[in-house]
N, C-alpha and C. Protein backbone atom coordinates (compact mmCIF):
# COMPACT_ATOMS: atom_id res chain seq x y z
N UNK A 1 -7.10 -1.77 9.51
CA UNK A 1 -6.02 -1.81 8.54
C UNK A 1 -5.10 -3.00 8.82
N UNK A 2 -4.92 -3.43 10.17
CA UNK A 2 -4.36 -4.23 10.85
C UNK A 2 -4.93 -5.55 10.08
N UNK A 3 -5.66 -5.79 10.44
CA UNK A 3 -6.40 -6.95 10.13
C UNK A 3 -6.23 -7.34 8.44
N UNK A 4 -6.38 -6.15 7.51
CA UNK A 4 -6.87 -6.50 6.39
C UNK A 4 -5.18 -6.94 5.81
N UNK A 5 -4.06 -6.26 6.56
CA UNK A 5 -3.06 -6.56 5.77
C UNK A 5 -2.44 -8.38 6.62
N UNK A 6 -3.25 -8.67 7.64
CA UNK A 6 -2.69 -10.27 7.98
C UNK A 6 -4.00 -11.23 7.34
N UNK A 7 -4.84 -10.45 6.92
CA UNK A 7 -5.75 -11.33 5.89
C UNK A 7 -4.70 -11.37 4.42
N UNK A 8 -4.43 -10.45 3.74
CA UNK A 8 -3.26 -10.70 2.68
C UNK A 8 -2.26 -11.38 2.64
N UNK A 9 -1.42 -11.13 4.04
CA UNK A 9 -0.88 -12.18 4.19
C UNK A 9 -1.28 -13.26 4.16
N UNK A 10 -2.28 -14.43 4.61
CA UNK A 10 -2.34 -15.12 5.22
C UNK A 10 -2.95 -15.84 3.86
N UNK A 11 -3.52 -15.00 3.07
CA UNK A 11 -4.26 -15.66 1.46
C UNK A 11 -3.14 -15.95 0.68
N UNK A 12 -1.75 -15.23 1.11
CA UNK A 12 -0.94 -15.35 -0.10
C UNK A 12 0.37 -16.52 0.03
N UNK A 13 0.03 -16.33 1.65
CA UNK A 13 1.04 -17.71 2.23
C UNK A 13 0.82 -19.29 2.10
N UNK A 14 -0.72 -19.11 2.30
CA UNK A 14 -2.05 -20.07 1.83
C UNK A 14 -1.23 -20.75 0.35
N UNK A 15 -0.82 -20.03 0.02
CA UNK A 15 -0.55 -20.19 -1.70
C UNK A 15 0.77 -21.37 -1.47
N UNK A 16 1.28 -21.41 -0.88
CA UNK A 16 2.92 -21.69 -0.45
C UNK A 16 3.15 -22.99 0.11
N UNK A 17 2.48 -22.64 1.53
CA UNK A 17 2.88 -23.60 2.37
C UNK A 17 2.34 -25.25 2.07
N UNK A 18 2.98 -25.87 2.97
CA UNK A 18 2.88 -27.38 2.71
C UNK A 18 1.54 -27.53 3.92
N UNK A 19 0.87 -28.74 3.21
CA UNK A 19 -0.02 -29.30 4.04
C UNK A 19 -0.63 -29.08 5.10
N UNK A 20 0.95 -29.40 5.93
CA UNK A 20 0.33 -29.61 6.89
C UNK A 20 0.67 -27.80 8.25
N UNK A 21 1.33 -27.12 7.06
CA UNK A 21 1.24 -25.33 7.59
C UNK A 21 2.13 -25.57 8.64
N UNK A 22 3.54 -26.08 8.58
CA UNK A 22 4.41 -26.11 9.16
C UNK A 22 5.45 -25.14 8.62
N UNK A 23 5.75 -25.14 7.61
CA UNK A 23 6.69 -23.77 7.29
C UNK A 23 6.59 -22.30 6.32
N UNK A 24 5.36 -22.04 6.82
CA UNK A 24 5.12 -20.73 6.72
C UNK A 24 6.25 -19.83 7.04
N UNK A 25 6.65 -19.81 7.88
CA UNK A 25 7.48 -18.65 8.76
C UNK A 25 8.64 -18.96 7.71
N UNK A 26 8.83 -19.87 6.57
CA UNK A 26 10.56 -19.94 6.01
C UNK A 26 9.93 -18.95 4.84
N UNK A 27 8.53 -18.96 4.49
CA UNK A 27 7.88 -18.43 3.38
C UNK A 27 7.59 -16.90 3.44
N UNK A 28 7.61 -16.51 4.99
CA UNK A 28 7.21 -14.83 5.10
C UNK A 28 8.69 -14.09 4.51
N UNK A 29 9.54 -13.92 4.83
CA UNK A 29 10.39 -12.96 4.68
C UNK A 29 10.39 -12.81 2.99
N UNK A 30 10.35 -13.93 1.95
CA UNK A 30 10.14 -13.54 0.55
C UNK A 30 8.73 -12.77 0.31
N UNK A 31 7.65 -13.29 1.03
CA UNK A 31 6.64 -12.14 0.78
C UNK A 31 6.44 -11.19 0.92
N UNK A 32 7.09 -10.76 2.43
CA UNK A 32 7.29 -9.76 2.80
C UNK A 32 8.17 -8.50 2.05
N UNK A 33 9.28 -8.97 1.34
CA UNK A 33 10.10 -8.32 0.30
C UNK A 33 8.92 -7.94 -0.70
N UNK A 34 8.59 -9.03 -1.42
CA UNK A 34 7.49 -8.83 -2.30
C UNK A 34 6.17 -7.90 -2.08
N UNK A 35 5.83 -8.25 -0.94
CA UNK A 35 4.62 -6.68 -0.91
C UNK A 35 5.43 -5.44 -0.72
N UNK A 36 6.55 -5.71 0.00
CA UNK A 36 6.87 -4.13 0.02
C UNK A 36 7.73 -3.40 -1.24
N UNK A 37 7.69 -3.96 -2.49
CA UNK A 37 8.27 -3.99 -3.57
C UNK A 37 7.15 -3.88 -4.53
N UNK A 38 6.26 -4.00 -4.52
CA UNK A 38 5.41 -4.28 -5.21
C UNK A 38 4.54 -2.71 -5.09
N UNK A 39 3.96 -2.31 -6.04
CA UNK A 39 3.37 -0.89 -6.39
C UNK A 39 1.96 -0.98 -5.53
N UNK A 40 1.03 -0.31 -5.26
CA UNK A 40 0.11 -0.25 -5.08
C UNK A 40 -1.12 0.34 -5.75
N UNK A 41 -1.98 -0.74 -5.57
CA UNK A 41 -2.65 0.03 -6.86
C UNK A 41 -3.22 1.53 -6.81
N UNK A 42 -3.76 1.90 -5.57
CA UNK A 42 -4.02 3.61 -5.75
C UNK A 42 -2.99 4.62 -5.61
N UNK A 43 -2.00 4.50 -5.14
CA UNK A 43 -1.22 5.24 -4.99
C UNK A 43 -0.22 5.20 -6.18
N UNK A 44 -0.01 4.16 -6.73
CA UNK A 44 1.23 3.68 -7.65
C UNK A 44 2.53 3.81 -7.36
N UNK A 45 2.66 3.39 -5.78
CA UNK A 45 4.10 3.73 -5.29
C UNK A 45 4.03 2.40 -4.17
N UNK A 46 5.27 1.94 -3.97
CA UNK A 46 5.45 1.08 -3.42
C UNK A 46 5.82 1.01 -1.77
N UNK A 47 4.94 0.30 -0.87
CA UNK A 47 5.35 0.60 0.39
C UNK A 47 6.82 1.01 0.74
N UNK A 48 7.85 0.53 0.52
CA UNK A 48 8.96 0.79 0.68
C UNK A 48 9.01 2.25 0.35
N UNK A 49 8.69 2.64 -0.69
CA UNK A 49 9.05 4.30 -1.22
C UNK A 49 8.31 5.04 -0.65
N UNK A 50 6.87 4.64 0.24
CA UNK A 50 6.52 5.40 0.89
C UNK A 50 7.08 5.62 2.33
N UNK A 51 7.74 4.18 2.75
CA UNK A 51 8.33 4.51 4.01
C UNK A 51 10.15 5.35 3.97
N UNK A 52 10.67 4.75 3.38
CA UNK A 52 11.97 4.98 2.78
C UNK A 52 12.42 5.97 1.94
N UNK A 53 11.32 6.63 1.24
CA UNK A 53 11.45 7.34 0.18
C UNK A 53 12.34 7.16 -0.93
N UNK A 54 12.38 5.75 -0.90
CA UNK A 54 13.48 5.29 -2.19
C UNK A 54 12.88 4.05 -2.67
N UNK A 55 12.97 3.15 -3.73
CA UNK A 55 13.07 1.99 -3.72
C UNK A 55 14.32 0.80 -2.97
N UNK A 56 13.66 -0.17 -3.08
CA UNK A 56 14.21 -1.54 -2.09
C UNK A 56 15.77 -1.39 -2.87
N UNK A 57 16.65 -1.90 -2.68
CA UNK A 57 17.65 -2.59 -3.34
C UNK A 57 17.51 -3.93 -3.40
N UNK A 58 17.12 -4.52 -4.78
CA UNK A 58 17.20 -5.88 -4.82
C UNK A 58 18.58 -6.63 -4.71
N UNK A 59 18.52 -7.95 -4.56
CA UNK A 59 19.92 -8.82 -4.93
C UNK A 59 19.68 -8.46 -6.59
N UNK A 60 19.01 -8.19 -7.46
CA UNK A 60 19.35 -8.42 -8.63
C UNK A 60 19.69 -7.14 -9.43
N UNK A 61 19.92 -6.00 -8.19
CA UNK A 61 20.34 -4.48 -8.79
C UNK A 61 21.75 -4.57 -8.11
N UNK A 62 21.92 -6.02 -7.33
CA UNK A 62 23.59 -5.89 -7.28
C UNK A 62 23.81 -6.55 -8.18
N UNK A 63 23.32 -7.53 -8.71
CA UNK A 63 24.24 -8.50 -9.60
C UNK A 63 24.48 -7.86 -11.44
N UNK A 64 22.89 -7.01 -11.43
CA UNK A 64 22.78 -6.21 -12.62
C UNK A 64 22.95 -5.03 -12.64
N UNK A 65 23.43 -4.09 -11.66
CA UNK A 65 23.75 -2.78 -11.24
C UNK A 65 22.82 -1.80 -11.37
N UNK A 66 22.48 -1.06 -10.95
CA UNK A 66 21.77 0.06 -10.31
C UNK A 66 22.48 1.39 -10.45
N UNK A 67 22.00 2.39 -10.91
CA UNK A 67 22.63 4.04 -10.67
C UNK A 67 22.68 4.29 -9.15
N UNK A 68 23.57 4.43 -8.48
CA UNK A 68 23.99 5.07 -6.60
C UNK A 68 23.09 6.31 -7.07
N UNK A 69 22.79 5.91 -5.83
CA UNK A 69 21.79 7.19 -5.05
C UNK A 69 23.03 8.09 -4.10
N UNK A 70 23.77 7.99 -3.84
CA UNK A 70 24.73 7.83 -2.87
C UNK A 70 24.75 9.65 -2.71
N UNK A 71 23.94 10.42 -1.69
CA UNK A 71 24.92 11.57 -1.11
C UNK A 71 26.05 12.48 -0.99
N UNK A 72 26.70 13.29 -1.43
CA UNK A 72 27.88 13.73 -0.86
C UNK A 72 28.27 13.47 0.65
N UNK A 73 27.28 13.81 1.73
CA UNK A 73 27.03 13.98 3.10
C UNK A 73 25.85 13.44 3.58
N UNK A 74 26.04 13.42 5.06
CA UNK A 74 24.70 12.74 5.82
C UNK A 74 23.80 13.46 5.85
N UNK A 75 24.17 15.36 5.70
CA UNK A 75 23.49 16.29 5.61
C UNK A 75 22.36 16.33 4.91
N UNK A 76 23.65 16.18 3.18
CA UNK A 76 22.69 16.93 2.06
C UNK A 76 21.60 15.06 1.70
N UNK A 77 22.25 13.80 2.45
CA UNK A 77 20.93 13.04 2.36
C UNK A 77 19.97 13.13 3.22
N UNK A 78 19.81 13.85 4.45
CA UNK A 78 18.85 14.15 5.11
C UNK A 78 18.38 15.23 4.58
N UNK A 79 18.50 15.78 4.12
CA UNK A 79 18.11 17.38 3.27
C UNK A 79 17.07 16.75 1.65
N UNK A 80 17.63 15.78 1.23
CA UNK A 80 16.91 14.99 0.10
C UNK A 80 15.53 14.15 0.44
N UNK A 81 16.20 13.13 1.73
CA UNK A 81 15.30 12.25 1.81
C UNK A 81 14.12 13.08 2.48
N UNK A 82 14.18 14.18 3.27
CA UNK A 82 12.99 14.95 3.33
C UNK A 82 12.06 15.51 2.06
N UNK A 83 12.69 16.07 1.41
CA UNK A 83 12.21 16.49 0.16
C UNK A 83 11.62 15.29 -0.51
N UNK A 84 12.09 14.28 -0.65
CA UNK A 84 11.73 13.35 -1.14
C UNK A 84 10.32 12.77 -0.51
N UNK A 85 10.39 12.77 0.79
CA UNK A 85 9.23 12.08 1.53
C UNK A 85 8.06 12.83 1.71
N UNK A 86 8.41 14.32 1.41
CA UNK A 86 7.01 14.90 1.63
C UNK A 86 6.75 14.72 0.00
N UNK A 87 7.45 14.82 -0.96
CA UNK A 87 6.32 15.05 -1.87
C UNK A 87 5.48 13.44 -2.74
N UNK A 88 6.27 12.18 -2.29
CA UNK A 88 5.69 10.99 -2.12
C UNK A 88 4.56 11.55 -1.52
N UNK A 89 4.59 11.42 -0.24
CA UNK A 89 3.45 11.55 0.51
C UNK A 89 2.31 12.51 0.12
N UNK A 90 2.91 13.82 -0.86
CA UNK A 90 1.55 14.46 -0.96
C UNK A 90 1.46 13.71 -2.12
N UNK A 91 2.10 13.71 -3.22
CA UNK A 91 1.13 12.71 -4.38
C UNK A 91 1.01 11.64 -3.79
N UNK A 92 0.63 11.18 -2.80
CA UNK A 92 0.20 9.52 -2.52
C UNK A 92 -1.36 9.96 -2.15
N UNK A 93 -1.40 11.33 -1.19
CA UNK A 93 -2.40 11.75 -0.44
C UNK A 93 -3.69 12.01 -1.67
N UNK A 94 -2.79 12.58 -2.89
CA UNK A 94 -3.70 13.09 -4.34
C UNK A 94 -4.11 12.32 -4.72
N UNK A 95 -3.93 10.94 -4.82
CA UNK A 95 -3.70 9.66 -5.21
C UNK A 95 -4.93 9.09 -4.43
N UNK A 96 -4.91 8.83 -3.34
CA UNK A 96 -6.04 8.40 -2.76
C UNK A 96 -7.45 9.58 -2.24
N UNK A 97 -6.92 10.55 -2.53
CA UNK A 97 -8.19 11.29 -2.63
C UNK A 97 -9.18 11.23 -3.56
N UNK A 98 -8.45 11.23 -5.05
CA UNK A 98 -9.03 11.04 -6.58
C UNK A 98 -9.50 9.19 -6.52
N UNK A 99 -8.89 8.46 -5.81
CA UNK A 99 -9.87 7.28 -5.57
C UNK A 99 -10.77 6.72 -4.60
N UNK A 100 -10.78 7.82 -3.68
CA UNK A 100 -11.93 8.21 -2.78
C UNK A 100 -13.11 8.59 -3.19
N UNK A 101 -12.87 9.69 -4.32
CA UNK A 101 -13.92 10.19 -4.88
C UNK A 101 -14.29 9.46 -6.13
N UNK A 102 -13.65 8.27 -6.83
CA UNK A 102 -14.03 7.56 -7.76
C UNK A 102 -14.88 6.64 -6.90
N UNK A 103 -14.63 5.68 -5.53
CA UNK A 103 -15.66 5.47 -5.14
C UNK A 103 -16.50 5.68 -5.01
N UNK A 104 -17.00 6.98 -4.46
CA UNK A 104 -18.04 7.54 -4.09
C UNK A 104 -18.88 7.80 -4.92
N UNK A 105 -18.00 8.32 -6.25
CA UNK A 105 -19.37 8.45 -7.71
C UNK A 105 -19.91 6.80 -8.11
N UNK A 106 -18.96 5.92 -7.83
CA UNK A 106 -19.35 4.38 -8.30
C UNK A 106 -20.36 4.10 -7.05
N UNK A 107 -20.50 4.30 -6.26
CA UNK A 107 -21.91 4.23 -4.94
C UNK A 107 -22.78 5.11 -5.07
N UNK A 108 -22.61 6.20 -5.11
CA UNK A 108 -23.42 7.14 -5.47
C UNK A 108 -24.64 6.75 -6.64
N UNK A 109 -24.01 5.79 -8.04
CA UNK A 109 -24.35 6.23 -8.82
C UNK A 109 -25.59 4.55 -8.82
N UNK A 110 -25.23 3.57 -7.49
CA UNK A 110 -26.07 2.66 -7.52
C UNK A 110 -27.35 2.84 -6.48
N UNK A 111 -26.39 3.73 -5.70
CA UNK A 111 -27.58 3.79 -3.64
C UNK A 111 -28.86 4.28 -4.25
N UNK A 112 -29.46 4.02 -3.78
CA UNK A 112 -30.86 4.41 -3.89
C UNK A 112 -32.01 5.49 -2.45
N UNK A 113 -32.11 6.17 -3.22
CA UNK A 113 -32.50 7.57 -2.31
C UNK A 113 -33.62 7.45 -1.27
N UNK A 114 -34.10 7.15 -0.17
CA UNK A 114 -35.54 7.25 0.43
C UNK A 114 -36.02 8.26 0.77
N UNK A 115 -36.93 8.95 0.05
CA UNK A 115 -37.48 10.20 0.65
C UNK A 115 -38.37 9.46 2.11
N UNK A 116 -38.16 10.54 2.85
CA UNK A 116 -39.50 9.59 4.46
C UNK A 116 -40.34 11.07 4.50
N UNK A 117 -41.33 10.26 4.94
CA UNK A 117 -42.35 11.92 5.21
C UNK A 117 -42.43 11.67 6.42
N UNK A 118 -43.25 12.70 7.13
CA UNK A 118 -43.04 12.53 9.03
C UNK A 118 -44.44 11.77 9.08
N UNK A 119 -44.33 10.90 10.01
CA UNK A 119 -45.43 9.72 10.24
C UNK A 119 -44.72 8.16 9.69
N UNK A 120 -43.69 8.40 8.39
CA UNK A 120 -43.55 6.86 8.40
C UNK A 120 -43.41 6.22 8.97
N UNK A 121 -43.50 4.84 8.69
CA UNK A 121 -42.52 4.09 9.96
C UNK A 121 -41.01 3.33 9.27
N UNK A 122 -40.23 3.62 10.36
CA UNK A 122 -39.19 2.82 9.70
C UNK A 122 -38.37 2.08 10.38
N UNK A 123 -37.61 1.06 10.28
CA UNK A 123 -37.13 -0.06 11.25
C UNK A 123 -35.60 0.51 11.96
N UNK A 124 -35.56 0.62 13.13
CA UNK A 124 -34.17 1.21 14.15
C UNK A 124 -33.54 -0.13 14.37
N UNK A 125 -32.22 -0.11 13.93
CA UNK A 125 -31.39 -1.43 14.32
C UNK A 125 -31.26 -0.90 15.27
């Protein structure tokens, strides 16, 4: 998982940087906003809301305003943001189950079956 998300990175920075790949590092922190803002396609929720259970606050929900999320208490927002995070998490879990199993019918529906009878021979990597 490690790997596949510094391969994303690294295709999308690709996009950015100058020549000679000297200032990458001024280019991560906007991408970094950007993937974690950005929806995903199986889940349809955005890293941030899965970690946070909220969306990001942009600079442009201060300048264009935003409805407060804002708490009465530290309580009743720890009392929310739980509620909030388990049920992200189970529709995220529904979410990638139903495209688990859309894979599997899209493989399923190309693999090709080998019956073996006892005596064949067949090649052991």
């Amino acid at each position: 998982m490690v790997e596949r998300f510094n391969r994303t990175i690294l295709n999308h920075l690709s996009l950015f940087v100058s020549r000679n790949q000297t200032d990458w590092d001024t280019h991560l922190p906007l991408f970094l906003l950007a993937y974690r803002s950005a929806e995903h396609e199986v889940t349809g929720l955005t890293p941030a809301e899965m970690l946070f259970g909220r969306t990001l606050r942009l600079s442009c929900d201060i300048l264009f305003g935003r409805p407060s999320e804002t708490p009465s208490s530290p309580n009743e927002y720890m009392k929310n943001l739980e509620a909030r995070l388990e049920s992200v998490h189970a529709f995220a879990r529904e979410r990638i189950k139903l495209a688990s199993e859309r894979m599997k019918t899209r493989y399923d529906s190309r693999a090709t079956h080998h019956h073996f009878k006892e005596g064949d021979l067949v090649w052991m990597l």
